[in-house]
PDB file of N, CA and C in Angstrom:
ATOM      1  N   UNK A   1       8.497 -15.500  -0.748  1.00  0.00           N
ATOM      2  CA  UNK A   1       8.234 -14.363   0.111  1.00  0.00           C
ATOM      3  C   UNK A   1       8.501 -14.784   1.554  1.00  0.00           C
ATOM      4  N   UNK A   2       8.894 -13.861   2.091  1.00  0.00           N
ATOM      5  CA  UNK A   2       9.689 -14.598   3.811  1.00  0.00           C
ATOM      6  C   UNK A   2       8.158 -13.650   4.431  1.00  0.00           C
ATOM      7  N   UNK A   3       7.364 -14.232   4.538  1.00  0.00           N
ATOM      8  CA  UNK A   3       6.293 -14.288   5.503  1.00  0.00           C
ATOM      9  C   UNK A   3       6.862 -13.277   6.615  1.00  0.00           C
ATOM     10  N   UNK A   4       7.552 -13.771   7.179  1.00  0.00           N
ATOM     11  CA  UNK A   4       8.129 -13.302   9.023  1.00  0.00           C
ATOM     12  C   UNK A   4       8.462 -11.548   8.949  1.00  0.00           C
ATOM     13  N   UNK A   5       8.469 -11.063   7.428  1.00  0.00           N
ATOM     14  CA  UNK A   5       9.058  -9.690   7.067  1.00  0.00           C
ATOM     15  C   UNK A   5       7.905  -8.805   6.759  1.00  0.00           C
ATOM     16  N   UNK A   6       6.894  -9.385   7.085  1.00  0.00           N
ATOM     17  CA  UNK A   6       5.303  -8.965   6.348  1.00  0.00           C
ATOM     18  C   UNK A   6       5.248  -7.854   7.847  1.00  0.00           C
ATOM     19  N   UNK A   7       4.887  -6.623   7.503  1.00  0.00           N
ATOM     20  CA  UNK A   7       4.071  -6.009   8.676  1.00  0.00           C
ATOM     21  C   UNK A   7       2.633  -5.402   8.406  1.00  0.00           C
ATOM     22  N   UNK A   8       2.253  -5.228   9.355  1.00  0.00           N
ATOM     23  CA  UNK A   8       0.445  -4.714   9.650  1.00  0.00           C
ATOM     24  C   UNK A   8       0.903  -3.247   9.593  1.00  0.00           C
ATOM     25  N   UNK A   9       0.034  -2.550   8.545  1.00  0.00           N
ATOM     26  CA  UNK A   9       0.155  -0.633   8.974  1.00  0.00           C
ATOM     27  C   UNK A   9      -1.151  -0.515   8.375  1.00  0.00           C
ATOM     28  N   UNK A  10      -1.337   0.568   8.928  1.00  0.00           N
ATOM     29  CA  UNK A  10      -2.556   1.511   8.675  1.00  0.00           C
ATOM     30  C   UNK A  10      -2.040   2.451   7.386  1.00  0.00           C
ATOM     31  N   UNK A  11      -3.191   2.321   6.666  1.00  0.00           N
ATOM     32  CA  UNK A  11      -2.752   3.383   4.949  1.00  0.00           C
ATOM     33  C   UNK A  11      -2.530   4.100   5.131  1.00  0.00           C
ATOM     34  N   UNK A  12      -2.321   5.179   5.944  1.00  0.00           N
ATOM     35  CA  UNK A  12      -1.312   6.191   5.980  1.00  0.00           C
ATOM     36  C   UNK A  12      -0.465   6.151   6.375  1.00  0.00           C
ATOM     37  N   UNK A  13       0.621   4.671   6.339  1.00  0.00           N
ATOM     38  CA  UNK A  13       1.692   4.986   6.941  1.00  0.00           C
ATOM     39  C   UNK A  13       2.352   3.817   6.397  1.00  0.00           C
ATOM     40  N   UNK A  14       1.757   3.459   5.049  1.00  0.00           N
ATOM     41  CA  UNK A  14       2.552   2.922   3.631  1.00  0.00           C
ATOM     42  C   UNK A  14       3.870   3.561   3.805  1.00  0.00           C
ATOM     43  N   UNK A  15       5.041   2.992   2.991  1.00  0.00           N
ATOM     44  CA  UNK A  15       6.676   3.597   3.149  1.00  0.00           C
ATOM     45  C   UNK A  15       6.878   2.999   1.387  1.00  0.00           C
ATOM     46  N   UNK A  16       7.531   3.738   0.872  1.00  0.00           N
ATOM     47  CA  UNK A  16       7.818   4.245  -0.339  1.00  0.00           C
ATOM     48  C   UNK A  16       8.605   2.824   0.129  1.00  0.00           C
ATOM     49  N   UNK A  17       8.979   2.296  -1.254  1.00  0.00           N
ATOM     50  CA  UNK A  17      10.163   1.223  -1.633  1.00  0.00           C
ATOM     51  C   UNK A  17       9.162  -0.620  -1.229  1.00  0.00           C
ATOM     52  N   UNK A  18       8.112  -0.182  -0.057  1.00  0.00           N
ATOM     53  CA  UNK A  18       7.109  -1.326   0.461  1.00  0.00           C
ATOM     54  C   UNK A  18       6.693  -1.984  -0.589  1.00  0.00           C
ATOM     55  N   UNK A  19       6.037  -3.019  -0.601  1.00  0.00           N
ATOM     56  CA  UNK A  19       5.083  -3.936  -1.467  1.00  0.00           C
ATOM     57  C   UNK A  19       3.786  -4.020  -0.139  1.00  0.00           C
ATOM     58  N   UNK A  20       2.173  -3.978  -1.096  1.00  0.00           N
ATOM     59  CA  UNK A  20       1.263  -4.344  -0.494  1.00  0.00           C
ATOM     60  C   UNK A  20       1.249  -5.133  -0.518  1.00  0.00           C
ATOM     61  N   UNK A  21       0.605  -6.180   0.128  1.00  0.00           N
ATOM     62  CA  UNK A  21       0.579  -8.168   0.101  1.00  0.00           C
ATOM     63  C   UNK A  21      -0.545  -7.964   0.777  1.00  0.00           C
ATOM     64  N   UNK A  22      -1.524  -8.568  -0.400  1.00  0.00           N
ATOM     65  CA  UNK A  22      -3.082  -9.089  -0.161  1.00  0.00           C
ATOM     66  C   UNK A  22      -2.920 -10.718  -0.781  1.00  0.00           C
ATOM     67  N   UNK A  23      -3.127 -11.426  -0.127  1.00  0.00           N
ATOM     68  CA  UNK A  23      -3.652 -12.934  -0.269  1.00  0.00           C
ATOM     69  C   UNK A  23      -4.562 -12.969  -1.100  1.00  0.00           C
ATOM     70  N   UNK A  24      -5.497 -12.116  -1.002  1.00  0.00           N
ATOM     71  CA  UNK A  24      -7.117 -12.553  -1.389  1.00  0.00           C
ATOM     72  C   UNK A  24      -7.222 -11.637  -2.993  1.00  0.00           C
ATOM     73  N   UNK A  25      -5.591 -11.336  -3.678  1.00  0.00           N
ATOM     74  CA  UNK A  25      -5.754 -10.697  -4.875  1.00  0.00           C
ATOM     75  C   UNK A  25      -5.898 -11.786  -5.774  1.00  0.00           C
ATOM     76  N   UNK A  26      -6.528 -11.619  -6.871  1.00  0.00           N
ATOM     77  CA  UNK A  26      -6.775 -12.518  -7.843  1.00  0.00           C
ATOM     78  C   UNK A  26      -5.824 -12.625  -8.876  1.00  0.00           C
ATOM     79  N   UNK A  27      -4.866 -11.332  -8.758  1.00  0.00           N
ATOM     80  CA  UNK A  27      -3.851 -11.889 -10.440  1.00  0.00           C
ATOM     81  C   UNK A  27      -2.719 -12.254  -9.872  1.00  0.00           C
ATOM     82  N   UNK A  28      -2.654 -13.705  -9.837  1.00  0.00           N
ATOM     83  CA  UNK A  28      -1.239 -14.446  -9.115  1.00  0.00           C
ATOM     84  C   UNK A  28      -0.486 -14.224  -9.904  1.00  0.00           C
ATOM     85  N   UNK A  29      -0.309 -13.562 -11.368  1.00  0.00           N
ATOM     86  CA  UNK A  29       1.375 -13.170 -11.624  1.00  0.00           C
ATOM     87  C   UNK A  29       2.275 -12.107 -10.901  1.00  0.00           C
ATOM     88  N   UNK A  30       1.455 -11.299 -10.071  1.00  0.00           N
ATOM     89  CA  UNK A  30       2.158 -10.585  -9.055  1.00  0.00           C
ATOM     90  C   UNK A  30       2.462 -11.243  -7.160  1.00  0.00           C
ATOM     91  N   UNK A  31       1.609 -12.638  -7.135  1.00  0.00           N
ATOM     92  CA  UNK A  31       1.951 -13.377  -5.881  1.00  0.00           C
ATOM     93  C   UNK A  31       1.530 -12.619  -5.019  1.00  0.00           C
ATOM     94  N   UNK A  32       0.298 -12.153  -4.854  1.00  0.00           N
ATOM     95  CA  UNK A  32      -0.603 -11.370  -4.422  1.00  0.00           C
ATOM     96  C   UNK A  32       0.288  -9.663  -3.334  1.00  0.00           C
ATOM     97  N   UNK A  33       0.940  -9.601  -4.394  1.00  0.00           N
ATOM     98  CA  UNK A  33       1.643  -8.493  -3.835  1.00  0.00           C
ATOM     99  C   UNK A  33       1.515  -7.276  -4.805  1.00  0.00           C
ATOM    100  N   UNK A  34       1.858  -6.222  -4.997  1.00  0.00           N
ATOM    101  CA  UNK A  34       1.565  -4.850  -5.956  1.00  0.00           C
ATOM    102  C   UNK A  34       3.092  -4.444  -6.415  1.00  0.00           C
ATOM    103  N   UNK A  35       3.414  -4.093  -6.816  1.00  0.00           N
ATOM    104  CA  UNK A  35       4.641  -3.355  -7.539  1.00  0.00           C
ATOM    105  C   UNK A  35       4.804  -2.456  -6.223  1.00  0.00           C
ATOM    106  N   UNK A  36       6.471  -2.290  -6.298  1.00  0.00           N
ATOM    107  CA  UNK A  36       6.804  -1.375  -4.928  1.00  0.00           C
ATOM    108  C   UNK A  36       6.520   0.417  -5.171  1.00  0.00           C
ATOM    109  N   UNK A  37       5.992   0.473  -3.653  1.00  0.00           N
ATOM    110  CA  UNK A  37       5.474   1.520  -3.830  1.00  0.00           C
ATOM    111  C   UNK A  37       6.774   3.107  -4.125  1.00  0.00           C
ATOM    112  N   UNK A  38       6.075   3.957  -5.099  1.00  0.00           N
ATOM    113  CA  UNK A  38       7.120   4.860  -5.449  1.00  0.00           C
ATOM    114  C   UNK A  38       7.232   6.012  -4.513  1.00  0.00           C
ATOM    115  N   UNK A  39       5.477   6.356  -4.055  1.00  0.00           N
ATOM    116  CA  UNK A  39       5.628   7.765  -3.757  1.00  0.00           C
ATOM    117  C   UNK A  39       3.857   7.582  -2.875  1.00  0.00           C
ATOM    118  N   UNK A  40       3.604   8.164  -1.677  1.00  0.00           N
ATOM    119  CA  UNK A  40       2.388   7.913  -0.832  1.00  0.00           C
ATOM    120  C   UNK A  40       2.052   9.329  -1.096  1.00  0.00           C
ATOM    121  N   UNK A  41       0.706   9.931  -1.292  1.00  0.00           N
ATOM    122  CA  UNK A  41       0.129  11.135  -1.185  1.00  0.00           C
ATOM    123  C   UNK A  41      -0.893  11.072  -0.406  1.00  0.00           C
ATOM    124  N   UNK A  42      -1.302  12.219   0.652  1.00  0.00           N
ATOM    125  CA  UNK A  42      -2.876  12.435   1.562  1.00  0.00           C
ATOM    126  C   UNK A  42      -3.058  13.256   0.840  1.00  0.00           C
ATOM    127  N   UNK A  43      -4.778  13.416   0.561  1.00  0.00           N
ATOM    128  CA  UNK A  43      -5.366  14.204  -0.020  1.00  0.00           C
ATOM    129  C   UNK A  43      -6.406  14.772   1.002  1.00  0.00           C
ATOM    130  N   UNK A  44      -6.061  15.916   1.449  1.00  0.00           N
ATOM    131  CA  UNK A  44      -7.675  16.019   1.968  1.00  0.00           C
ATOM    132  C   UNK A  44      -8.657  16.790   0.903  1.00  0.00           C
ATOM    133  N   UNK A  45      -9.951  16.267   1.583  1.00  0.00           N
ATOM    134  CA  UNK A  45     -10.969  15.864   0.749  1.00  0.00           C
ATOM    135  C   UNK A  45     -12.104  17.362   0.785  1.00  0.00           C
ATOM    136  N   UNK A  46     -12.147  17.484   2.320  1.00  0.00           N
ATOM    137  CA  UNK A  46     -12.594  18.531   2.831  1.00  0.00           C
ATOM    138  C   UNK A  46     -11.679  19.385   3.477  1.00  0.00           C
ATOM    139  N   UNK A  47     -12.505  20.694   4.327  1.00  0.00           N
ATOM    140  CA  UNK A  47     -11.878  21.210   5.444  1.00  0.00           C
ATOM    141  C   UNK A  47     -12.433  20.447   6.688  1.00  0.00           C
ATOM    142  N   UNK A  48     -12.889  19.248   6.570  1.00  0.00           N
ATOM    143  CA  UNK A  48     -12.997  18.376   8.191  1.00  0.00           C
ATOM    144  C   UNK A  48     -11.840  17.709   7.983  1.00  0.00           C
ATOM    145  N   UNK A  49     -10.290  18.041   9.399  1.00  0.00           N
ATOM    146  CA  UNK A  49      -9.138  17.063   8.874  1.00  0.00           C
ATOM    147  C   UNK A  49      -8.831  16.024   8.787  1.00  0.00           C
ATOM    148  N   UNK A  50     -10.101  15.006   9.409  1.00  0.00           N
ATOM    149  CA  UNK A  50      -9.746  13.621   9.165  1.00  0.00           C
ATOM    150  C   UNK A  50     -11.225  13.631   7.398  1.00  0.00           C
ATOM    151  N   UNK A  51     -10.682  13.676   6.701  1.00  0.00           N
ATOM    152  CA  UNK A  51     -11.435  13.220   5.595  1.00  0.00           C
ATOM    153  C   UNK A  51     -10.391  13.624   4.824  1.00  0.00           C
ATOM    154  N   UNK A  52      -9.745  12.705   5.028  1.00  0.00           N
ATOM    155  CA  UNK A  52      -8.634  12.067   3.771  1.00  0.00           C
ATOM    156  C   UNK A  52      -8.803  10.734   3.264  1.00  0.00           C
ATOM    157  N   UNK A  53      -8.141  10.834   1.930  1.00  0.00           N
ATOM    158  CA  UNK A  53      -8.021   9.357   1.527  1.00  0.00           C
ATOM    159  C   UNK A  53      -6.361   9.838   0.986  1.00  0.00           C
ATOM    160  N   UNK A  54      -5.725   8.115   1.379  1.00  0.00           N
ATOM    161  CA  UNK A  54      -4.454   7.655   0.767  1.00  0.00           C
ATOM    162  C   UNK A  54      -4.199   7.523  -0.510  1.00  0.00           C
ATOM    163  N   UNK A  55      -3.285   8.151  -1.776  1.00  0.00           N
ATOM    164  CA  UNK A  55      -3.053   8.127  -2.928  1.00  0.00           C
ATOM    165  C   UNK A  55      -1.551   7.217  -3.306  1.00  0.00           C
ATOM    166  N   UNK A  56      -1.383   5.783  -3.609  1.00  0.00           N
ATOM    167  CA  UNK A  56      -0.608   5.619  -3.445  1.00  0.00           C
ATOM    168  C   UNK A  56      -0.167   5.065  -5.141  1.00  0.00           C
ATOM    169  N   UNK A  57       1.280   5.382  -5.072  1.00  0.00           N
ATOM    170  CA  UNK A  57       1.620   5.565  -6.651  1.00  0.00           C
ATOM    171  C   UNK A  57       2.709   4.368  -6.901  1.00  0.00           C
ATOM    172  N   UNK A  58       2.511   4.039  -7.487  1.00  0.00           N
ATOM    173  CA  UNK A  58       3.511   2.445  -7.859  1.00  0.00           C
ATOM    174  C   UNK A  58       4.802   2.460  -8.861  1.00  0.00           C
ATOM    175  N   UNK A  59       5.904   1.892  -8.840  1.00  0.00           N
ATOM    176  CA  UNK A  59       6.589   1.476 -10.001  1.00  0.00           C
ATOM    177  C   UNK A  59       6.225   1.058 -10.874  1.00  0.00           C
ATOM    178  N   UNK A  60       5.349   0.740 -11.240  1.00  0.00           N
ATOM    179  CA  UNK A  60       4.629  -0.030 -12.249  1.00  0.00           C
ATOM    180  C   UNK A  60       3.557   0.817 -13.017  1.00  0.00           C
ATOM    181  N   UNK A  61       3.758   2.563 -12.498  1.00  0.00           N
ATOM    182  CA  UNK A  61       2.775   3.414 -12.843  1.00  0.00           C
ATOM    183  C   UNK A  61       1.015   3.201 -12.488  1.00  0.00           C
ATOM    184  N   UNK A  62       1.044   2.095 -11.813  1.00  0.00           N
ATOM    185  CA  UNK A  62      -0.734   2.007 -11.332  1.00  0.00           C
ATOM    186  C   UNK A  62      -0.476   2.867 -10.191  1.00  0.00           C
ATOM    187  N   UNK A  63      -2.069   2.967  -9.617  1.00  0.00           N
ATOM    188  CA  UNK A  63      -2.616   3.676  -8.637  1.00  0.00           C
ATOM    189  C   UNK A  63      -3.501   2.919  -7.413  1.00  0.00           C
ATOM    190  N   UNK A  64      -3.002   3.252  -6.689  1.00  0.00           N
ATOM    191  CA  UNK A  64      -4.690   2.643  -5.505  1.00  0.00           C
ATOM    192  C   UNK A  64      -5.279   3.875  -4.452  1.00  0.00           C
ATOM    193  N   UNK A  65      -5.509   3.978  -4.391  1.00  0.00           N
ATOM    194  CA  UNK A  65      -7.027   4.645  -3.558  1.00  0.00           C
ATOM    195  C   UNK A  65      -7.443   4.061  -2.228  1.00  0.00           C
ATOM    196  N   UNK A  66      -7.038   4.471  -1.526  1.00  0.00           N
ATOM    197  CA  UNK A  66      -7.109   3.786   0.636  1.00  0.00           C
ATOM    198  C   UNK A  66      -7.845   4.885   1.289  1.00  0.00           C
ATOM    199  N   UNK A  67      -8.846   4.539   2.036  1.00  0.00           N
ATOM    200  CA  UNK A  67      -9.595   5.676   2.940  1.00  0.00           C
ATOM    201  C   UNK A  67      -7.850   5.659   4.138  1.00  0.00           C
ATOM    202  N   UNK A  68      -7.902   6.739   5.009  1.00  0.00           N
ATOM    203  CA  UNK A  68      -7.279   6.530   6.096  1.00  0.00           C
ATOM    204  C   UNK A  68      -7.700   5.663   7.131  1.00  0.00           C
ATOM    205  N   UNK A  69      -6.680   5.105   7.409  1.00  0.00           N
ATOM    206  CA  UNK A  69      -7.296   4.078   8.118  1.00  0.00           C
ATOM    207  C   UNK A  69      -7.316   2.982   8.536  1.00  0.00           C
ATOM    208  N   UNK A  70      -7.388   2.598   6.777  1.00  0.00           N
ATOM    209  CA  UNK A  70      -7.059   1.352   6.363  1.00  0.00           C
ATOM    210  C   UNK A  70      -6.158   0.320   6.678  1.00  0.00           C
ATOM    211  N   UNK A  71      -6.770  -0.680   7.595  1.00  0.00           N
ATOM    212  CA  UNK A  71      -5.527  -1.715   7.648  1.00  0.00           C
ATOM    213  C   UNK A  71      -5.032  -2.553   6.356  1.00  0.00           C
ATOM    214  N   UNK A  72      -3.720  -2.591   6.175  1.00  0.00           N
ATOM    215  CA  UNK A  72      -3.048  -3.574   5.169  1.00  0.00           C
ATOM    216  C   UNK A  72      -2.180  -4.325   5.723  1.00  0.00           C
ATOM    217  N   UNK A  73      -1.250  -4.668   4.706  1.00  0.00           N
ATOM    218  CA  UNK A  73      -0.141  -5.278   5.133  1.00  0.00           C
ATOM    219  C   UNK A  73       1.009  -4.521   4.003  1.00  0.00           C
ATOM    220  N   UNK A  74       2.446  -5.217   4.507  1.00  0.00           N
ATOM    221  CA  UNK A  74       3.235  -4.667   3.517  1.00  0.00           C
ATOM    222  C   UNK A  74       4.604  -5.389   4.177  1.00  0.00           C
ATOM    223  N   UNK A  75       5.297  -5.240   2.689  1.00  0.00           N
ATOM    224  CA  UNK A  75       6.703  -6.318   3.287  1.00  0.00           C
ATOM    225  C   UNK A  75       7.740  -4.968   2.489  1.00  0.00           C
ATOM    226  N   UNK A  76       9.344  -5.400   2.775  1.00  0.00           N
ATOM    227  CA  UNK A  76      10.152  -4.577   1.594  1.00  0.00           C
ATOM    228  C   UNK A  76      10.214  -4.887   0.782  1.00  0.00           C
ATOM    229  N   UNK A  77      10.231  -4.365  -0.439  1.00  0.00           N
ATOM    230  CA  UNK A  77      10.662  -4.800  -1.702  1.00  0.00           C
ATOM    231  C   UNK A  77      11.792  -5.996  -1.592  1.00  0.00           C
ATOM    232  N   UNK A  78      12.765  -5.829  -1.172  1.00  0.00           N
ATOM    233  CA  UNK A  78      13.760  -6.824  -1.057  1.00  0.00           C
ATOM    234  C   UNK A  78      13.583  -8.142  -0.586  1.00  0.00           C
ATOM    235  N   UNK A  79      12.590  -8.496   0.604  1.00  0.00           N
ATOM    236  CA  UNK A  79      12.029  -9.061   1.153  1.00  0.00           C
ATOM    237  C   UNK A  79      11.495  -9.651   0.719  1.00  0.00           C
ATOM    238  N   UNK A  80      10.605  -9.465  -0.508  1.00  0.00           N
ATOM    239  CA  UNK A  80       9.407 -10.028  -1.039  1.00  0.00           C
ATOM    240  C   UNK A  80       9.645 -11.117  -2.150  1.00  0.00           C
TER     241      UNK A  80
END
């Protein structure tokens, strides 16, 4: 993984084709990264407009669940 390609975003502003990269994931057959992302959804939750959460959908058919907000990280698929 080229480290230097890693960027800081806030969960709502994940980019389709990205990989998440968490260090601190426990199943090293993915090298603490997620399957590239397919498709980002906001859901709002209420009618107050910041009460969303991030729906983000994977190649790999899993799911994750991000308040807005959320700092991550993320590299390109290619990159990674």
């Amino acid at each position: 993984m080229n480290i230097d390609k890693i960027k800081d975003v806030l969960s709502e502003n994940l980019g389709e084709g990205f990989k998440i990269v968490d260090e601190n994931d426990e199943n090293d057959e993915n090298d603490g990264m997620t399957a590239a992302i397919e498709w980002v959804d906001w859901v709002q939750l209420s009618d107050d407009e910041n009460d969303i959460q991030i729906e983000v959908y994977f190649e790999d058919d899993s799911k994750k669940i991000f308040p807005k907000g959320l700092k991550l990280r993320q590299i390109w698929h290619e990159d990674s």
